[in-house]
N, C-alpha and C. Protein backbone atom coordinates (compact mmCIF):
# COMPACT_ATOMS: atom_id res chain seq x y z
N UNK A 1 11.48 156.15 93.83
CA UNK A 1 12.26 155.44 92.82
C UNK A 1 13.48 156.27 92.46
N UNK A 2 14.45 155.63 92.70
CA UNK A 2 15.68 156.59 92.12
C UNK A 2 15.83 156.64 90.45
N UNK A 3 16.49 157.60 90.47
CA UNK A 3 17.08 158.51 88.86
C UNK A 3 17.60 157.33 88.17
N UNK A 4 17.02 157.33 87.05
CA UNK A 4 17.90 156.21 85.68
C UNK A 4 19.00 157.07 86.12
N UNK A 5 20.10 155.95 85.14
CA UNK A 5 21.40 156.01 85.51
C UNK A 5 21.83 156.21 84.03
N UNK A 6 22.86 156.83 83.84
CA UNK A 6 22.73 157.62 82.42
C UNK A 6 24.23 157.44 82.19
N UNK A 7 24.60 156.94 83.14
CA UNK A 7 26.70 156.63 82.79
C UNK A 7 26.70 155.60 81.87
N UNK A 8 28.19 155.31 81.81
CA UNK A 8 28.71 154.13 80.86
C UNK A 8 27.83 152.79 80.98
N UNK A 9 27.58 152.12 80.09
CA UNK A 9 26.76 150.68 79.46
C UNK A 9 27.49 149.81 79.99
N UNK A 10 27.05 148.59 80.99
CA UNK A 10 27.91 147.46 80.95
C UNK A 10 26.73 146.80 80.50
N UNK A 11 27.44 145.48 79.55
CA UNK A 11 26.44 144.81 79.39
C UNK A 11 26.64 143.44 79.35
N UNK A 12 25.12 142.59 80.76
CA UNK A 12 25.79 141.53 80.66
C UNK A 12 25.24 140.49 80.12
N UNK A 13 25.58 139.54 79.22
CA UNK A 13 25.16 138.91 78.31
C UNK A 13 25.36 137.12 78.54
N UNK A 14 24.33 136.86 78.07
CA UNK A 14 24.31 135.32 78.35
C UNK A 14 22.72 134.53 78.00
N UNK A 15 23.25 133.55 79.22
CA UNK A 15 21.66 132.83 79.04
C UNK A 15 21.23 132.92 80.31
N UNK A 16 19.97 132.04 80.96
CA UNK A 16 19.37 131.54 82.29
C UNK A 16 20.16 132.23 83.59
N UNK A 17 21.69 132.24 83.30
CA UNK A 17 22.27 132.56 84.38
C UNK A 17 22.67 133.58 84.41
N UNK A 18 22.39 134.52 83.37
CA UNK A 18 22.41 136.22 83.31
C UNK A 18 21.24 136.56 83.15
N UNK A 19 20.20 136.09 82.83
CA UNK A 19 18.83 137.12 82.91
C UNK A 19 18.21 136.46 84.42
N UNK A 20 18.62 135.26 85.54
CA UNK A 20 17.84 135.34 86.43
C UNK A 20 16.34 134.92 86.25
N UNK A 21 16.12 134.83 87.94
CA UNK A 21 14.73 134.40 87.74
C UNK A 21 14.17 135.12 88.85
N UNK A 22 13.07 135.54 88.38
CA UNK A 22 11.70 136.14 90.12
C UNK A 22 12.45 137.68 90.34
N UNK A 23 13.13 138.13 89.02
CA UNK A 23 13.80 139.32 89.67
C UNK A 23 14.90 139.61 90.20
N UNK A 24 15.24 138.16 89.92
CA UNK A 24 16.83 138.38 90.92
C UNK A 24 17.80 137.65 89.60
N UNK A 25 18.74 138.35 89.96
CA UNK A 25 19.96 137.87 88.88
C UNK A 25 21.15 138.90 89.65
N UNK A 26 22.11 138.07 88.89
CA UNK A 26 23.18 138.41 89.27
C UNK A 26 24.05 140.01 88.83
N UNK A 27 23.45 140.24 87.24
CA UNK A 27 23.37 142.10 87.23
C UNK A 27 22.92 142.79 87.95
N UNK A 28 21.54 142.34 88.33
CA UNK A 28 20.53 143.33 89.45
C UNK A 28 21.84 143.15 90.53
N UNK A 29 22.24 142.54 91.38
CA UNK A 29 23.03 142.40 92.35
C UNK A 29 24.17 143.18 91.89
N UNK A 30 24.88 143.35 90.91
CA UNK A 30 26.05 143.80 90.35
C UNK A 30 25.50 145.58 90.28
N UNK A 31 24.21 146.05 89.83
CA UNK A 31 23.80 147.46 89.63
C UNK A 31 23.79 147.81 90.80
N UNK A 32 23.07 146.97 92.11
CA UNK A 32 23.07 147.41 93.15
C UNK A 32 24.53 147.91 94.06
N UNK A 33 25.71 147.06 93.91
CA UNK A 33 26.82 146.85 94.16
C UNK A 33 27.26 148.51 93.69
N UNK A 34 27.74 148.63 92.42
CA UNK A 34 27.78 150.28 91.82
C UNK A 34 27.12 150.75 92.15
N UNK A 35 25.43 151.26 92.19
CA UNK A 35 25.53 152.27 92.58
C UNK A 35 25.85 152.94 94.20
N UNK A 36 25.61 151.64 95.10
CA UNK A 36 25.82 151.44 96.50
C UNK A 36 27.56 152.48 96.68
N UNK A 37 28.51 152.05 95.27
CA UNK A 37 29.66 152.74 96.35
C UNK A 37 30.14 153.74 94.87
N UNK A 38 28.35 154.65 94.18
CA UNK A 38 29.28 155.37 93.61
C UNK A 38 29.35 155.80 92.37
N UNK A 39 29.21 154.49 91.73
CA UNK A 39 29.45 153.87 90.25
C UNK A 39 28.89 154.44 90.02
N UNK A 40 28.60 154.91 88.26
CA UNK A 40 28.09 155.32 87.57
C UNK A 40 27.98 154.77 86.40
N UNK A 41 27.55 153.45 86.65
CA UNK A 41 27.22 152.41 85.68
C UNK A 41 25.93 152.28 85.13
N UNK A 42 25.65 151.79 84.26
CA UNK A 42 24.32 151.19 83.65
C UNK A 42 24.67 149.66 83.30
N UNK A 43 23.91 148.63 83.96
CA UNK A 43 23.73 147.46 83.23
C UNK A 43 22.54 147.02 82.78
N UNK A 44 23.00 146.57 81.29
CA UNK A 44 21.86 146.39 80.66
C UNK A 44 22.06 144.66 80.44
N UNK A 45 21.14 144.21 81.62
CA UNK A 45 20.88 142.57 81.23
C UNK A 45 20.47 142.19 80.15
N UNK A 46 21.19 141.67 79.45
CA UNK A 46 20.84 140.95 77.85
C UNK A 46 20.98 139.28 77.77
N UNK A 47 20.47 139.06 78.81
CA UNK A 47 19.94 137.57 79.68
C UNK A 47 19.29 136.83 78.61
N UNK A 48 19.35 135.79 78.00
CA UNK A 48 17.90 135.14 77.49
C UNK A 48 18.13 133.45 78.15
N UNK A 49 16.95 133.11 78.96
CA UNK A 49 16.86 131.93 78.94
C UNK A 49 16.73 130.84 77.90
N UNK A 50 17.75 129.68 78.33
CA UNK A 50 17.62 128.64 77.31
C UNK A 50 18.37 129.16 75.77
N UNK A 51 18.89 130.03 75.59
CA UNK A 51 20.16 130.65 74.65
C UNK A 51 21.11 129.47 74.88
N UNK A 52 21.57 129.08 73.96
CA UNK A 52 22.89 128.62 73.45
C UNK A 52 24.40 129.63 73.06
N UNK A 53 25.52 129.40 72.71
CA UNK A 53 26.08 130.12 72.44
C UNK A 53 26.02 130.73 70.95
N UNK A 54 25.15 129.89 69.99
CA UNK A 54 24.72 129.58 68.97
C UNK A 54 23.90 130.97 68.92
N UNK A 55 22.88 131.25 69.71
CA UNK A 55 21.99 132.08 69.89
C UNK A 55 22.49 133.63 70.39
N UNK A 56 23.50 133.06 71.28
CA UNK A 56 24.58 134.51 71.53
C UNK A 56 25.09 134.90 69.89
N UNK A 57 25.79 134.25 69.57
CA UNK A 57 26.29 134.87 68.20
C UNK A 57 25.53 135.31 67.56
N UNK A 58 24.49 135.23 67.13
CA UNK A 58 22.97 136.09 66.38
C UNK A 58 22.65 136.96 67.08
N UNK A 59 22.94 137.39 68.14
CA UNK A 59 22.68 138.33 69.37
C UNK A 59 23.76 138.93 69.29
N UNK A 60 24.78 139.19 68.98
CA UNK A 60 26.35 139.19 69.15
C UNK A 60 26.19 140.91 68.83
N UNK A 61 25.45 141.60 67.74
CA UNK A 61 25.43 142.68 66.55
C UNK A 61 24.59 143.80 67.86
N UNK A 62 23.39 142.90 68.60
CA UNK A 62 22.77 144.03 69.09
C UNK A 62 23.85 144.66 70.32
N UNK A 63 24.48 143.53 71.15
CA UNK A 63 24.86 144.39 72.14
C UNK A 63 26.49 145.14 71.23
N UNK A 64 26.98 144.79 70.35
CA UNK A 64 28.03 145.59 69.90
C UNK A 64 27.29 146.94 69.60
N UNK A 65 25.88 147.06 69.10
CA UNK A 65 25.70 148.31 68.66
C UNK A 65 25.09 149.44 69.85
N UNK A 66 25.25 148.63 71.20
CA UNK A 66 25.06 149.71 72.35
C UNK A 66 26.27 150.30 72.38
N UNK A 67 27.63 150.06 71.95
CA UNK A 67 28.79 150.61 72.04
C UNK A 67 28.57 150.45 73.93
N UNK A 68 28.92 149.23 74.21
CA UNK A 68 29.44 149.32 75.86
C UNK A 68 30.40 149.62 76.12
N UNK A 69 30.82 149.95 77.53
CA UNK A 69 31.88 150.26 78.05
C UNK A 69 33.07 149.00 78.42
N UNK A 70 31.99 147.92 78.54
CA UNK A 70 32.30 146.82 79.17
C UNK A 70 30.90 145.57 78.77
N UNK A 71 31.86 144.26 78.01
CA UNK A 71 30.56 143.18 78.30
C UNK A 71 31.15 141.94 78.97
N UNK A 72 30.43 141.64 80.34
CA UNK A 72 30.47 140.41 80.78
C UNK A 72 29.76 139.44 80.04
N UNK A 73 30.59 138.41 79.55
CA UNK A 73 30.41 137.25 78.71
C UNK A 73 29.86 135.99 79.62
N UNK A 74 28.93 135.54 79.20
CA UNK A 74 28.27 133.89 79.91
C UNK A 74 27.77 133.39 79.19
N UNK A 75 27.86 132.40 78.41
CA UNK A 75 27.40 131.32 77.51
C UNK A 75 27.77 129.85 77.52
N UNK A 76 27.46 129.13 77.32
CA UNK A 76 27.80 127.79 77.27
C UNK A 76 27.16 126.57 78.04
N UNK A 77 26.27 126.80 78.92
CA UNK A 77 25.73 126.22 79.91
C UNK A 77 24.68 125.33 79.53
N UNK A 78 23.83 125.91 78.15
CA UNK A 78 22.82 125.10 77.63
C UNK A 78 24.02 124.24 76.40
N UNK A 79 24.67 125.04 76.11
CA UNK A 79 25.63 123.95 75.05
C UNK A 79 25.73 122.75 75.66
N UNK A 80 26.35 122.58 77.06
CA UNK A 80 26.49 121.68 77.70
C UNK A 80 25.85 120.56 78.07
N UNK A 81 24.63 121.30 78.52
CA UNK A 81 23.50 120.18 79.05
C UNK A 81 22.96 119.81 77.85
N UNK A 82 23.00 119.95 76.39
CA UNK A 82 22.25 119.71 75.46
C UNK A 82 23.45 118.43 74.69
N UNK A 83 24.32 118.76 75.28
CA UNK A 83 25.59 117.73 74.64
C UNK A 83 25.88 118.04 73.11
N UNK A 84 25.89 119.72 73.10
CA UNK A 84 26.47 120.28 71.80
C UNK A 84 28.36 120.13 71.59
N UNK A 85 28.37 119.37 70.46
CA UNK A 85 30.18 119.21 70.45
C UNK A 85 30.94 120.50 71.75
N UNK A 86 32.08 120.48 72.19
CA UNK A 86 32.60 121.20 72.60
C UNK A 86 33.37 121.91 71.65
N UNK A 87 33.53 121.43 70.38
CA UNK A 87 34.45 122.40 69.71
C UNK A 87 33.32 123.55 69.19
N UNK A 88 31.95 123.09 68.88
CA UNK A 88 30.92 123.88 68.46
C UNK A 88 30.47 125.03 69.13
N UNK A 89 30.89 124.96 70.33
CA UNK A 89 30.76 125.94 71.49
C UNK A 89 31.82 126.43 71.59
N UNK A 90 33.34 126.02 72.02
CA UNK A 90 33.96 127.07 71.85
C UNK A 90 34.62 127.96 70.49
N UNK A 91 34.10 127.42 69.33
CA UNK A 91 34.27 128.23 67.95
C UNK A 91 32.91 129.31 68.33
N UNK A 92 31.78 129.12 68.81
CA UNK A 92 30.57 130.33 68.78
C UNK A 92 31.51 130.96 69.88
N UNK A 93 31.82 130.81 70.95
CA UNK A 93 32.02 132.09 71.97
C UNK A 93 33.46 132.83 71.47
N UNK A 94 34.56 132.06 70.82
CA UNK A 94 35.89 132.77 70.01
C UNK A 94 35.27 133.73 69.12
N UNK A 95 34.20 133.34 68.78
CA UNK A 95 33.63 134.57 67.12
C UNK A 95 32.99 135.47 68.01
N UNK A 96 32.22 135.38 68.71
CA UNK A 96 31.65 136.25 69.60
C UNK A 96 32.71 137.25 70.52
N UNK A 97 33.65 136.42 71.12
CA UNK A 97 35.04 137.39 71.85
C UNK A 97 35.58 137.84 70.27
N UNK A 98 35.63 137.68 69.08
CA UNK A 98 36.47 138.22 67.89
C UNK A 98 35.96 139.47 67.84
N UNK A 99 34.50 139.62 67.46
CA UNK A 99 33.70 140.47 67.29
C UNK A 99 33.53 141.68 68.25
N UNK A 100 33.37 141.32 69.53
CA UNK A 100 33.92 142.39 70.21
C UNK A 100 34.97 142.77 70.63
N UNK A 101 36.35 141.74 70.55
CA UNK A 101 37.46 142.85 70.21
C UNK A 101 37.71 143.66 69.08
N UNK A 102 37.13 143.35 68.04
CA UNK A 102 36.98 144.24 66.68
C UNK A 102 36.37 145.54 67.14
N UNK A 103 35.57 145.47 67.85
CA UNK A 103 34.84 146.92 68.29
C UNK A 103 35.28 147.14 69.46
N UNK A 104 36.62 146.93 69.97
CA UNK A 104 36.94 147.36 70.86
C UNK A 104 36.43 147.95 72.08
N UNK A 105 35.75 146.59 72.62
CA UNK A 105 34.93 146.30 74.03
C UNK A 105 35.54 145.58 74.70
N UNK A 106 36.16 146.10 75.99
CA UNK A 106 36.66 145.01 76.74
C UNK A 106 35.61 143.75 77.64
N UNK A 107 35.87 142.82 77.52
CA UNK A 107 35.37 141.69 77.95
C UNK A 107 36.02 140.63 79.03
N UNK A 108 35.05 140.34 80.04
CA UNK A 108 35.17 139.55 81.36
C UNK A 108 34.25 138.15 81.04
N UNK A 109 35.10 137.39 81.05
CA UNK A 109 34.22 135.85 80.48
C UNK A 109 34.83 135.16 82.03
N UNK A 110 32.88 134.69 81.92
CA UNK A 110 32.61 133.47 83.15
C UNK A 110 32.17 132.34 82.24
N UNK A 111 33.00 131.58 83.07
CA UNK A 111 33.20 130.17 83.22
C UNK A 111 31.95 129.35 83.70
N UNK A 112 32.02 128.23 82.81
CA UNK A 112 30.94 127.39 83.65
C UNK A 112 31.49 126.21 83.27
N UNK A 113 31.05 125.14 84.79
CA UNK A 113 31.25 123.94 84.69
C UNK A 113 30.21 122.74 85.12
N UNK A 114 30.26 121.76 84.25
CA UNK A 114 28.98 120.70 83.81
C UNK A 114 29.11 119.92 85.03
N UNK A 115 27.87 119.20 85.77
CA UNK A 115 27.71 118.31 86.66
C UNK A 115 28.55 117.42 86.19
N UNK A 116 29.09 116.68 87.28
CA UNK A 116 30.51 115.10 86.74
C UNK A 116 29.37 114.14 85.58
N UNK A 117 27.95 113.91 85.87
CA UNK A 117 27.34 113.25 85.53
C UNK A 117 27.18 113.33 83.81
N UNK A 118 27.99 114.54 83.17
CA UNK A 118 27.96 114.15 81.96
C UNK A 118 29.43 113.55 81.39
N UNK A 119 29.98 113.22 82.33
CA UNK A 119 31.26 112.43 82.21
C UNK A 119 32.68 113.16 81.88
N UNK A 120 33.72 112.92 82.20
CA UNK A 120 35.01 113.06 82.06
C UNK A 120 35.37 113.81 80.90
N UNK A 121 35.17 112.24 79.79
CA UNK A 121 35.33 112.58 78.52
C UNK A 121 34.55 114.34 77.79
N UNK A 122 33.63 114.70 78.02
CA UNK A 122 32.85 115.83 78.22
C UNK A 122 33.19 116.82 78.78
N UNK A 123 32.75 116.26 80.28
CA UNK A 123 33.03 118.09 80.86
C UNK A 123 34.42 118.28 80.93
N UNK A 124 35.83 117.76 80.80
CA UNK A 124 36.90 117.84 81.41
C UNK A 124 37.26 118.93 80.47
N UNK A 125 37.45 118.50 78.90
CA UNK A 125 37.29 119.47 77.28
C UNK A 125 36.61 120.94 77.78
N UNK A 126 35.18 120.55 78.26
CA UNK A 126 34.37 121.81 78.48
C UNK A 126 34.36 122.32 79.42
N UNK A 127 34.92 122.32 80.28
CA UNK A 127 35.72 122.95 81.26
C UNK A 127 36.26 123.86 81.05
N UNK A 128 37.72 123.37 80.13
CA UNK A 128 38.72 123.73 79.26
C UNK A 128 38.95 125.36 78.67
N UNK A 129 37.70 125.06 77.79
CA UNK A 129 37.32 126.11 77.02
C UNK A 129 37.73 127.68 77.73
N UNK A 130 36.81 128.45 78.86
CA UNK A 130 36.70 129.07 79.36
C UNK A 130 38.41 129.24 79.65
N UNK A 131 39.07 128.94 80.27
CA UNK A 131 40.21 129.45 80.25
C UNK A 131 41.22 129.47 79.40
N UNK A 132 40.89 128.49 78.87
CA UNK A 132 41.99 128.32 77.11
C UNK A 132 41.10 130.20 76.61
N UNK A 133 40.01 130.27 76.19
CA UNK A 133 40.09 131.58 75.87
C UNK A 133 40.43 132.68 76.63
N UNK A 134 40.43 132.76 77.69
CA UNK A 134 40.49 133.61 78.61
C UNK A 134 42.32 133.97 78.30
N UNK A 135 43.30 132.85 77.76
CA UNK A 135 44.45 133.41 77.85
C UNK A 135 44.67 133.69 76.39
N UNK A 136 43.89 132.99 75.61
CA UNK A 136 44.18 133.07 74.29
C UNK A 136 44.07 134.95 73.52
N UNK A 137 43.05 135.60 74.68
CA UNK A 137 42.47 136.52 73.79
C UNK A 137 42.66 137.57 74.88
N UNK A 138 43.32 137.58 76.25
CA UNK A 138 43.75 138.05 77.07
C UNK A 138 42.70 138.81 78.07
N UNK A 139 41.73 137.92 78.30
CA UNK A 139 40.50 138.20 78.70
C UNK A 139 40.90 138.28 80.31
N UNK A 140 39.89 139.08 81.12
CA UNK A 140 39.80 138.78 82.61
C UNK A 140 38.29 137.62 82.87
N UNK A 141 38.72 136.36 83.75
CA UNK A 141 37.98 134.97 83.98
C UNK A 141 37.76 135.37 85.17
N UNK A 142 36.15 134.69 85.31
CA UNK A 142 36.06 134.54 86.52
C UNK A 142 35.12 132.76 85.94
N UNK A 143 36.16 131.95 87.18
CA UNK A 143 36.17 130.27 86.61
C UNK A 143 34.73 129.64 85.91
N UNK A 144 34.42 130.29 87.50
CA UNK A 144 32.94 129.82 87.82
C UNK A 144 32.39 130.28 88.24
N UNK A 145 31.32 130.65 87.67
CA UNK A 145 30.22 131.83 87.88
C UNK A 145 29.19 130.92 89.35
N UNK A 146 29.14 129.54 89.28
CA UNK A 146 28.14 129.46 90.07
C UNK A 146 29.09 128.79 91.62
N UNK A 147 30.25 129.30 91.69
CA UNK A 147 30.41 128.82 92.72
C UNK A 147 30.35 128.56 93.53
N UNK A 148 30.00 129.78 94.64
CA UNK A 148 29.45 130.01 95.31
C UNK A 148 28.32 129.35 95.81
N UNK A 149 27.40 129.43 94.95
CA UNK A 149 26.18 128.11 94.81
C UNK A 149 25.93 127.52 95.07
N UNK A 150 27.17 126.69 94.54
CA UNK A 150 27.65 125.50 95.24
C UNK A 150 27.78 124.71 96.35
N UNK A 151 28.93 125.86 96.76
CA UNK A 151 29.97 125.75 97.98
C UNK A 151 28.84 125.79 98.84
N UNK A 152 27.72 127.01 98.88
CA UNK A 152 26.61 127.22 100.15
C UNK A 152 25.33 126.98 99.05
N UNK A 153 24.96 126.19 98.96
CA UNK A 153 23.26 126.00 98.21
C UNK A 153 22.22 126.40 99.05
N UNK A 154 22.22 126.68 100.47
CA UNK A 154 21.33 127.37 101.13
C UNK A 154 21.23 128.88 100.87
């Protein structure tokens, strides 16, 4: 078993699609990535399935008080499928990006986007969000976290 890793905190935060399932997630893949060429990172998955962004913001205090180096942001995905207003979601993830620019953590916010099947009127707004903040607060985006996914579902 290799040596805990004792460098700088990234921490990545979200719901279902940051804590993974069977062991696999997309931090584990990201720790492997660093230390493979080097890094001297720590990520600390702060994943919870079925979290809202609602639930991130009550969560918001613990990962500010790891003092990270870095938090990758993911929320919104259960907002979505639950058909929580879109303004209700993106006011929780703005207070949540407020809060850690107050503590001066830089932050990488992924994007997520809703099956067409919850309609136009819906996902087009919630779409939106993710990059309207991303310029608003001068964040680095990545669109869509599940793209890939997608593109190859095998």
């Amino acid at each position: 078993m290799a040596a805990p890793i004792d460098g700088p905190v990234i921490v990545t935060f979200g719901d279902s699609l940051t804590a993974g399932v069977a062991g696999r997630s997309y931090p584990s893949d990201l720790q492997d990535l660093l230390t493979a060429h080097g890094y001297n990172y720590r990520i600390d998955n702060q994943g919870v399935s079925g979290d809202t962004t609602t639930d991130g913001l009550a969560r918001i205090g613990n990962v500010i008080a790891e003092h990270p180096a870095l938090v990758i942001l993911e929320f919104g995905g259960n907002d979505g499928l639950r058909g929580i207003p879109v303004d209700a979601t993106k006011k929780n993830l703005q207070d949540m990006i407020m809060r850690l620019k107050e503590a001066n953590i830089p932050i990488v916010l992924l994007g997520i986007t809703l099956p067409p099947n919850y309609g136009p009127d819906y996902v087009k707004p919630f779409t939106a969000i993710f990059p309207e903040l991303a310029r608003q607060y001068h964040l680095k985006l990545m669109p869509f976290l599940l793209l890939n996914v997608y593109q190859h579902p095998d």
